[in-house]
Every structure is written in structure tokens, then in C-alpha cells.
C-alpha atoms as a PDB file:
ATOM      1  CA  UNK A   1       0.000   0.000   0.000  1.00  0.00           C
ATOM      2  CA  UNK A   2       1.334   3.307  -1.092  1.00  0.00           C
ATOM      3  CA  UNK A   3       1.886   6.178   1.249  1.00  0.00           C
ATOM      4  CA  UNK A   4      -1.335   8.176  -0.515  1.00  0.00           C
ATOM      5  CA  UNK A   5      -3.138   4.972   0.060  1.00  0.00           C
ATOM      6  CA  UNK A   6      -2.310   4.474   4.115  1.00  0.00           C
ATOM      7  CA  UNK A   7      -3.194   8.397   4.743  1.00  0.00           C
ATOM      8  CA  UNK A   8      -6.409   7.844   2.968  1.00  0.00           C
ATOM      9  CA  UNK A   9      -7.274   4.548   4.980  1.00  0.00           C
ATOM     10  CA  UNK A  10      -6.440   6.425   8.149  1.00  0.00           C
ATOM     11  CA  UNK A  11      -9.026   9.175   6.690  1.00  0.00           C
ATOM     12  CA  UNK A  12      -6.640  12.220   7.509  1.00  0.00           C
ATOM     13  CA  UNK A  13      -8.009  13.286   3.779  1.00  0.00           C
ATOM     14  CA  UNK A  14     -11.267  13.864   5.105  1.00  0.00           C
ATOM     15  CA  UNK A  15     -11.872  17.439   4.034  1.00  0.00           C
ATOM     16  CA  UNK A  16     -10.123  16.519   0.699  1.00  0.00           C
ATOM     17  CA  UNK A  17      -7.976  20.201   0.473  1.00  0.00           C
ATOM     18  CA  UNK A  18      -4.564  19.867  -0.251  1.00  0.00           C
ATOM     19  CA  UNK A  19      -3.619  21.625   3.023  1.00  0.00           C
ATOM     20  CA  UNK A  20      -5.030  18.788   4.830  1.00  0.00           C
ATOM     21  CA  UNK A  21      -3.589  16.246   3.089  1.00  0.00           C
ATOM     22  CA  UNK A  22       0.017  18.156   3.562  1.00  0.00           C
ATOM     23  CA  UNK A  23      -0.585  17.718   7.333  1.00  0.00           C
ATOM     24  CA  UNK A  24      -1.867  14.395   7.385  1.00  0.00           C
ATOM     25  CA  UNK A  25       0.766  12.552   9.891  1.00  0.00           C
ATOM     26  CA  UNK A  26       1.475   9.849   7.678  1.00  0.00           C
ATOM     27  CA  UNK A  27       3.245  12.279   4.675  1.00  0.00           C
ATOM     28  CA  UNK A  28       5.332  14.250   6.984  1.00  0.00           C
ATOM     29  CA  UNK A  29       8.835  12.959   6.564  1.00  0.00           C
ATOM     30  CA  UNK A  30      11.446  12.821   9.378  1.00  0.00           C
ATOM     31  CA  UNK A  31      12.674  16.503   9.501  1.00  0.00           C
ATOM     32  CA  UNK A  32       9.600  17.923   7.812  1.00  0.00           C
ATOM     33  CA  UNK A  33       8.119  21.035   8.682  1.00  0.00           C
ATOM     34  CA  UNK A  34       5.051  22.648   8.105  1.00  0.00           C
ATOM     35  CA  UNK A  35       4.947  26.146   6.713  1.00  0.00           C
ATOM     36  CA  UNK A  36       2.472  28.884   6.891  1.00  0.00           C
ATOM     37  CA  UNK A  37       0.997  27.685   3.350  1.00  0.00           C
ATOM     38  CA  UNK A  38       0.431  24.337   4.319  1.00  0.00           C
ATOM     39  CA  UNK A  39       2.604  23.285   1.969  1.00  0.00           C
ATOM     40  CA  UNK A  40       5.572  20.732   3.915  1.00  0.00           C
ATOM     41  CA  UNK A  41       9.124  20.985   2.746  1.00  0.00           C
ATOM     42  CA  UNK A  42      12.136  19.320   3.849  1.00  0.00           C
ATOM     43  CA  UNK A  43      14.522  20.894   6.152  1.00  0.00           C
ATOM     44  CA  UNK A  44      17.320  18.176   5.394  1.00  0.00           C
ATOM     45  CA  UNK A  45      20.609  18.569   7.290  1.00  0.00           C
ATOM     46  CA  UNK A  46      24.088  17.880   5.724  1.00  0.00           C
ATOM     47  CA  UNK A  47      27.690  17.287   7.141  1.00  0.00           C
ATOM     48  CA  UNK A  48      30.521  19.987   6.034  1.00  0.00           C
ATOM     49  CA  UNK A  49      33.570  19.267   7.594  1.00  0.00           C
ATOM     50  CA  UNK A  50      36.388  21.539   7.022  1.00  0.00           C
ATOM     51  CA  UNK A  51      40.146  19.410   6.342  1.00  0.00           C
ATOM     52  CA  UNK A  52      42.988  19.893   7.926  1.00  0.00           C
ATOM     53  CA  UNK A  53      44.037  22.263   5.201  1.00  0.00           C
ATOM     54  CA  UNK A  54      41.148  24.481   5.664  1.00  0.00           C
ATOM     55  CA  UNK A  55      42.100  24.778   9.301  1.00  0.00           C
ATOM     56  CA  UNK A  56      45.627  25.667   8.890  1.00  0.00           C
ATOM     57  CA  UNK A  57      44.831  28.066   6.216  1.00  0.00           C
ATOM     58  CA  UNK A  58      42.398  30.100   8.904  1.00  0.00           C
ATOM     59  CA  UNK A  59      39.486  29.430   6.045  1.00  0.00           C
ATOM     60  CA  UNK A  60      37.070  28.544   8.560  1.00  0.00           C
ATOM     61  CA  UNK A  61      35.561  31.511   8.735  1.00  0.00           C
ATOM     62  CA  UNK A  62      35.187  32.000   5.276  1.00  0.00           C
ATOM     63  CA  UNK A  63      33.272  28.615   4.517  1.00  0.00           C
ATOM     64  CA  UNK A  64      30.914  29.365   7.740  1.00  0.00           C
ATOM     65  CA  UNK A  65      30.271  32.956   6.404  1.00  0.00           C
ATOM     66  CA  UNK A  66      28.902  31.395   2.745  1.00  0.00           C
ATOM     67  CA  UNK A  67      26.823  28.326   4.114  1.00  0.00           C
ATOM     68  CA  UNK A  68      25.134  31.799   6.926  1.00  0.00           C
ATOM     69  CA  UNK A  69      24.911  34.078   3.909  1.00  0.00           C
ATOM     70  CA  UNK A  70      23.109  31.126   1.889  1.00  0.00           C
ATOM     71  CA  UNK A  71      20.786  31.297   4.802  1.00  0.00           C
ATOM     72  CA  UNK A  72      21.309  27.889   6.113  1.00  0.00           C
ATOM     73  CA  UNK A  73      21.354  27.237  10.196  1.00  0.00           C
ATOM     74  CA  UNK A  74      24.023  26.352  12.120  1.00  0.00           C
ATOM     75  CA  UNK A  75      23.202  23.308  14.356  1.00  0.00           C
ATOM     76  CA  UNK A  76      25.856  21.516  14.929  1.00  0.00           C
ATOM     77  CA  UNK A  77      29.898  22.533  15.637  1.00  0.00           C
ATOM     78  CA  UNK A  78      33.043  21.135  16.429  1.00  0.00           C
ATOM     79  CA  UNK A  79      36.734  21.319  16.557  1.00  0.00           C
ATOM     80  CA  UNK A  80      38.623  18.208  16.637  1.00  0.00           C
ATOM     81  CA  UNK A  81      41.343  15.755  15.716  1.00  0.00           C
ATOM     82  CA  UNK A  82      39.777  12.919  13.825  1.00  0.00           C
ATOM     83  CA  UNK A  83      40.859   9.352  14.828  1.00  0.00           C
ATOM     84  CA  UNK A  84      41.540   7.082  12.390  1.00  0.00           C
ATOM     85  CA  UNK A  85      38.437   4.919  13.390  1.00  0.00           C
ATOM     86  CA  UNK A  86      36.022   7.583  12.649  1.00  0.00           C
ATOM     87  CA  UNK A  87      37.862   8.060   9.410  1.00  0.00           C
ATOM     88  CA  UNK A  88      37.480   4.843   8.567  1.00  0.00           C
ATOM     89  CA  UNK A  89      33.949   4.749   9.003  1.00  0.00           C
ATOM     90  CA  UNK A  90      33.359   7.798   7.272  1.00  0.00           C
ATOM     91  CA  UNK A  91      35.986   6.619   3.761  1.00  0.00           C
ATOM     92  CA  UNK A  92      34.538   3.337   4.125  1.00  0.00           C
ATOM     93  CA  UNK A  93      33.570   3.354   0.012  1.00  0.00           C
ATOM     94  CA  UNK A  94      37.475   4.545  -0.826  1.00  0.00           C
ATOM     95  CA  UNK A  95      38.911   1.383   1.492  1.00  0.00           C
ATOM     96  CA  UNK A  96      40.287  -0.283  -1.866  1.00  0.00           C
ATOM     97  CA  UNK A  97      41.348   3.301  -3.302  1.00  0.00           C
ATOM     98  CA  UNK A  98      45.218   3.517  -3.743  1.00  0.00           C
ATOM     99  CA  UNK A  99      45.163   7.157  -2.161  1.00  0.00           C
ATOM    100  CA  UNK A 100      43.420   5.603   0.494  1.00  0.00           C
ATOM    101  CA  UNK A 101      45.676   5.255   3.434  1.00  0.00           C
ATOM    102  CA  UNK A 102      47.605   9.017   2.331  1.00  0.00           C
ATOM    103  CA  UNK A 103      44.200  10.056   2.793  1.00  0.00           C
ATOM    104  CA  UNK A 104      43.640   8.765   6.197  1.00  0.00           C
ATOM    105  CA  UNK A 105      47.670  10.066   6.993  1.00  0.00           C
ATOM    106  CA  UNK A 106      46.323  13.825   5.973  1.00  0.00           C
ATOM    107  CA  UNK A 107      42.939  13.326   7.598  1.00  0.00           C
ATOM    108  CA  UNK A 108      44.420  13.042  10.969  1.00  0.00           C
ATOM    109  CA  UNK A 109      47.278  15.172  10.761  1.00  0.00           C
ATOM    110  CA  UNK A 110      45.782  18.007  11.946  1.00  0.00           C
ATOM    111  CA  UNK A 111      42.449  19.322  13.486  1.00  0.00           C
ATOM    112  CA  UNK A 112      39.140  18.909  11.081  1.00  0.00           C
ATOM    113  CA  UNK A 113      35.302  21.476  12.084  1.00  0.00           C
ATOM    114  CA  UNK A 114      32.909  19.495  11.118  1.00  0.00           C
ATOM    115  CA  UNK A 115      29.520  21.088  11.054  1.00  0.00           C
ATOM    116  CA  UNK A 116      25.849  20.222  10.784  1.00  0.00           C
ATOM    117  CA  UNK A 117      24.193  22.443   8.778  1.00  0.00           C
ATOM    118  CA  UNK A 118      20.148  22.515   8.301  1.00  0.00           C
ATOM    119  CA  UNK A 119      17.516  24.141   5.476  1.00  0.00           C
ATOM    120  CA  UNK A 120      15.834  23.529   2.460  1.00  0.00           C
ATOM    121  CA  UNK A 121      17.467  21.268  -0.362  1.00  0.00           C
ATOM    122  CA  UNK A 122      20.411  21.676   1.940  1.00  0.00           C
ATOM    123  CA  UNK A 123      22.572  18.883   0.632  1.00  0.00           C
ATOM    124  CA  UNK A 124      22.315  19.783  -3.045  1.00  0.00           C
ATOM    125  CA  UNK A 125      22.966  23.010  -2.655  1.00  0.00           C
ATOM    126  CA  UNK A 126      25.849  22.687  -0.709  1.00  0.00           C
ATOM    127  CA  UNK A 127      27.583  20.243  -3.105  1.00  0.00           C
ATOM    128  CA  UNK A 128      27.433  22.865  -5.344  1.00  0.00           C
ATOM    129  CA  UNK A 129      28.861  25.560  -3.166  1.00  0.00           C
ATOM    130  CA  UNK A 130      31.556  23.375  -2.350  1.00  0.00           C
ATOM    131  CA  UNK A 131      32.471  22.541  -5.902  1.00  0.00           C
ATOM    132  CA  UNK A 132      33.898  19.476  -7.765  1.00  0.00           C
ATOM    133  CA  UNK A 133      36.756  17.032  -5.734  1.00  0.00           C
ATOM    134  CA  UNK A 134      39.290  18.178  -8.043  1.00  0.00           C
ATOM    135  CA  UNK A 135      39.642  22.101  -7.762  1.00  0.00           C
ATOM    136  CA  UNK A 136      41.030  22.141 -11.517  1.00  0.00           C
ATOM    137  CA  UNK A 137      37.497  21.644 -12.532  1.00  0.00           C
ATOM    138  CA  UNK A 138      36.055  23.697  -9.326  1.00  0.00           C
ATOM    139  CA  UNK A 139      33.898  26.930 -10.832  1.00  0.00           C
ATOM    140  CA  UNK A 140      35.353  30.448  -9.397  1.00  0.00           C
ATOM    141  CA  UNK A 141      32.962  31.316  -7.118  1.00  0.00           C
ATOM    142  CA  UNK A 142      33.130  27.853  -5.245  1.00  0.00           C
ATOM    143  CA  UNK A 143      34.408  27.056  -2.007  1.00  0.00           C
ATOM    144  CA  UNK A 144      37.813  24.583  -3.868  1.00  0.00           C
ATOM    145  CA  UNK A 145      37.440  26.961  -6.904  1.00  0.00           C
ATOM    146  CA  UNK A 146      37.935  30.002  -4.648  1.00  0.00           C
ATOM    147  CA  UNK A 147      40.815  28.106  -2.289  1.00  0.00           C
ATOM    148  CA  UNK A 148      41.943  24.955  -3.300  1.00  0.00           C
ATOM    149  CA  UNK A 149      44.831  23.996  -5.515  1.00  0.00           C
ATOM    150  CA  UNK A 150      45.405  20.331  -5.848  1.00  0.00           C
ATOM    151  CA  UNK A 151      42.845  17.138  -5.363  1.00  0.00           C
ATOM    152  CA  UNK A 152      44.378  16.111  -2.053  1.00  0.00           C
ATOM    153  CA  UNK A 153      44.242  19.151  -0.247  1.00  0.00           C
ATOM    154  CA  UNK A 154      40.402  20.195  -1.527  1.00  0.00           C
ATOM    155  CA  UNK A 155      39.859  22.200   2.149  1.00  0.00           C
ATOM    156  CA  UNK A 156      36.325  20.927   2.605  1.00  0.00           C
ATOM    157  CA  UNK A 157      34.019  17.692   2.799  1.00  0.00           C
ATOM    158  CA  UNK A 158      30.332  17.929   2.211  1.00  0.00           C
ATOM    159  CA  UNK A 159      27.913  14.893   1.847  1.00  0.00           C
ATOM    160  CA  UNK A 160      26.959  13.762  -1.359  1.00  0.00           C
ATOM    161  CA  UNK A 161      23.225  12.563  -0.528  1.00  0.00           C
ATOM    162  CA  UNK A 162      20.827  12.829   2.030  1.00  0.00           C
ATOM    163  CA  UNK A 163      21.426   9.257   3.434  1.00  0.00           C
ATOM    164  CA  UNK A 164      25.070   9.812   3.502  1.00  0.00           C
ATOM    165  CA  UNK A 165      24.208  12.657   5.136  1.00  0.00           C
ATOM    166  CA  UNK A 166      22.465  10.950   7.950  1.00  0.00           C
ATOM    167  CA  UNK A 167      25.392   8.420   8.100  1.00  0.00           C
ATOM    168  CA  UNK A 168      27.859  10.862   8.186  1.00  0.00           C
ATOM    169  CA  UNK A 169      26.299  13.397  10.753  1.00  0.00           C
ATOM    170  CA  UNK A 170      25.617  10.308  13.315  1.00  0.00           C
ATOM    171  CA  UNK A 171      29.683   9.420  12.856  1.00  0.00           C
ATOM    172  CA  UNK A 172      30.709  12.596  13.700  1.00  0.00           C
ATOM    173  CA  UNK A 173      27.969  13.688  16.197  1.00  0.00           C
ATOM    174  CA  UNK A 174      25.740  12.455  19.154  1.00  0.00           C
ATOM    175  CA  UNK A 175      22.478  13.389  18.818  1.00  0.00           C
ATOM    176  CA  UNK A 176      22.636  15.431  21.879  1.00  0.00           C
ATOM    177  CA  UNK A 177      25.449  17.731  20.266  1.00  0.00           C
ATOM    178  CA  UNK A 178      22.917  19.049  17.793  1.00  0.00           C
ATOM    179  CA  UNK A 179      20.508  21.853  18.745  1.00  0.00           C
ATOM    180  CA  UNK A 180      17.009  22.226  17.206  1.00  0.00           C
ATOM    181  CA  UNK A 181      16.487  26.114  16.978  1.00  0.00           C
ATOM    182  CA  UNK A 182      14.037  28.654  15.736  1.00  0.00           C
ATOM    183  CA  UNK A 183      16.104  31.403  13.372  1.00  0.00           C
ATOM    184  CA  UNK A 184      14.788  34.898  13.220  1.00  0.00           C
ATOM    185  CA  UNK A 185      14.703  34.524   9.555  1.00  0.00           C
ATOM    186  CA  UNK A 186      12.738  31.824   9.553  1.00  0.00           C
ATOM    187  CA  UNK A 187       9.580  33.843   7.993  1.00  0.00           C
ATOM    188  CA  UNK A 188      11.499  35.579   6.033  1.00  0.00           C
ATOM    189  CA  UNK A 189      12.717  32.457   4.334  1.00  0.00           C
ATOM    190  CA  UNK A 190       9.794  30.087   4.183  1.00  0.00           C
ATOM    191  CA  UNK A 191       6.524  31.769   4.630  1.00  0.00           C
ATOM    192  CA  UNK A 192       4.166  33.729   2.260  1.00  0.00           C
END
């Protein structure tokens, strides 16, 4: 049975508007929100870690500064030096790459401040912010096309889907490091 099919059985279409239908319990996604139009959009959340190059370059404050100014939330920081278990966890896919263990040796050779960032289309957006892997092929304008200048030293990470996103976030963070909070923008942003 489809998901239009459950709601329908559970008669939370019973007025039959669209608005009803958008707040029917069994369409509202994990992370969901409902907005003044009735109308429910995502509010996905994506990992952006900044490398150990990014760090010792002082480009932290740069890379925060475009993800506030592309009016995502901040709700999750931290400053640390990654162990090589997390790593592991995280490059599980590149375990057979060649670069693989140079890129665990540069991954923990310095601190990484990995961030949780939250709003609309979030992880798609900021894959494009970031720019491609290798910065030769990074647009100006990008986070590697503005910075970077070779494929291992690329400055940032950001997650490539939404479940990687949820994989990644839970490596890196407990639950109880993240903070659910209402931005003053909010309206600004999201409602009519």
C-alpha cells in the first residue's frame, strides 16, 4: 500500500484540500516542517567538515560565512582531531582506493570542524557551493574553486546525498550535540 493509500485509509483526507492532506501525519517525513501555506518541505541537514588544510589556512571563517549568507542554520559545531576509526567509518567506500591510506595520513594530521548544517534542499545546494573534488574543474565562485589547488588538499568535505548525510552526521555527532532552533529569519525564508 502506497503512502497516498495508508493516509487515505487512516481518513486524515477527510476534508479533501490539499492543506489537509500536507498535514496528514502519515506524509510528513522525518525533519519535515510545516509552513504557513500548508505546503511541507524538507529541512534536510548535511555534514561539512572543514580538512585539515582548511584549518591551517584560517578558512574557517570563510566557509561558515557562505553556508550563513546562503541562509542555512548552524546546528551543529566542532573542533577536533579525527581518529583514524572515525575516518574509517566515514571513507569506508574509498577502502580499496590507492590514495586511500595518504588520505587517512592527511585526515588526521591536523584538526578537522565538522559542522551540521540545516535548510531547504540543503545537501544539493551545498555540493554545489563546495564545488567538484578536483579544484582544476572547481567553478570560481566555489568554495575549492575560490581556495583549493590540488585534489588532495580540496579544504572541505560535504555529503553527497541525504542518506550519507544521515550516516555521516551520526559518525561525527551524538544526537545530543545538535541543537534544534528557531532562526529569526525563519519567515522571512519560508513563509508567504
Amino acid at each position: 500500500m502506497g503512502v497516498l493509500q495508508r493516509c487515505l485509509a487512516r481518513g486524515h483526507w477527510r476534508s479533501g484540500s490539499l492543506q489537509t492532506l500536507a498535514a496528514a501525519p502519515c506524509l510528513r517525513l522525518p525533519g519535515a516542517r510545516l509552513y504557513g501555506s500548508g505546503i511541507a518541505e524538507l529541512q534536510e541537514r548535511t555534514l561539512i567538515a572543514v580538512k585539515p588544510d582548511g584549518v591551517q589556512r584560517r578558512l574557517v571563517g570563510d566557509v561558515i560565512q557562505r553556508f550563513e549568507k546562503r541562509g542555512f542554520k548552524l546546528v551543529g559545531l566542532k573542533l577536533l582531531q579525527a581518529t583514524e576509526g572515525i575516518l574509517a567509518e566515514h571513507y569506508h567506500e574509498l577502502r580499496r582506493k590507492p590514495f586511500y591510506h595518504d588520505l587517512l595520513q592527511y585526515m588526521t594530521s591536523g584538526p578537522v570542524v565538522a559542522m551540521v548544517w540545516e535548510g531547504y534542499n540543503v545537501v544539493k545546494t551545498s555540493r554545489a557551493m563546495v564545488g567538484e573534488t578536483n579544484p582544476a574543474e572547481a567553478k570560481p565562485g566555489t568554495v575549492r574553486g575560490d581556495f583549493s589547488v590540488h585534489v588532495s588538499r580540496n579544504v572541505v568535505h560535504a555529503s553527497d546525498s541525504v542518506e550519507t548525510a544521515q550516516r555521516e552526521i551520526s559518525l561525527w555527532f551524538r544526537s545530543n550535540e545538535l541543537i534544534s532552533w528557531d532562526c529569526c529569519d525563519h519567515k522571512v525564508m519560508y513563509e508567504p
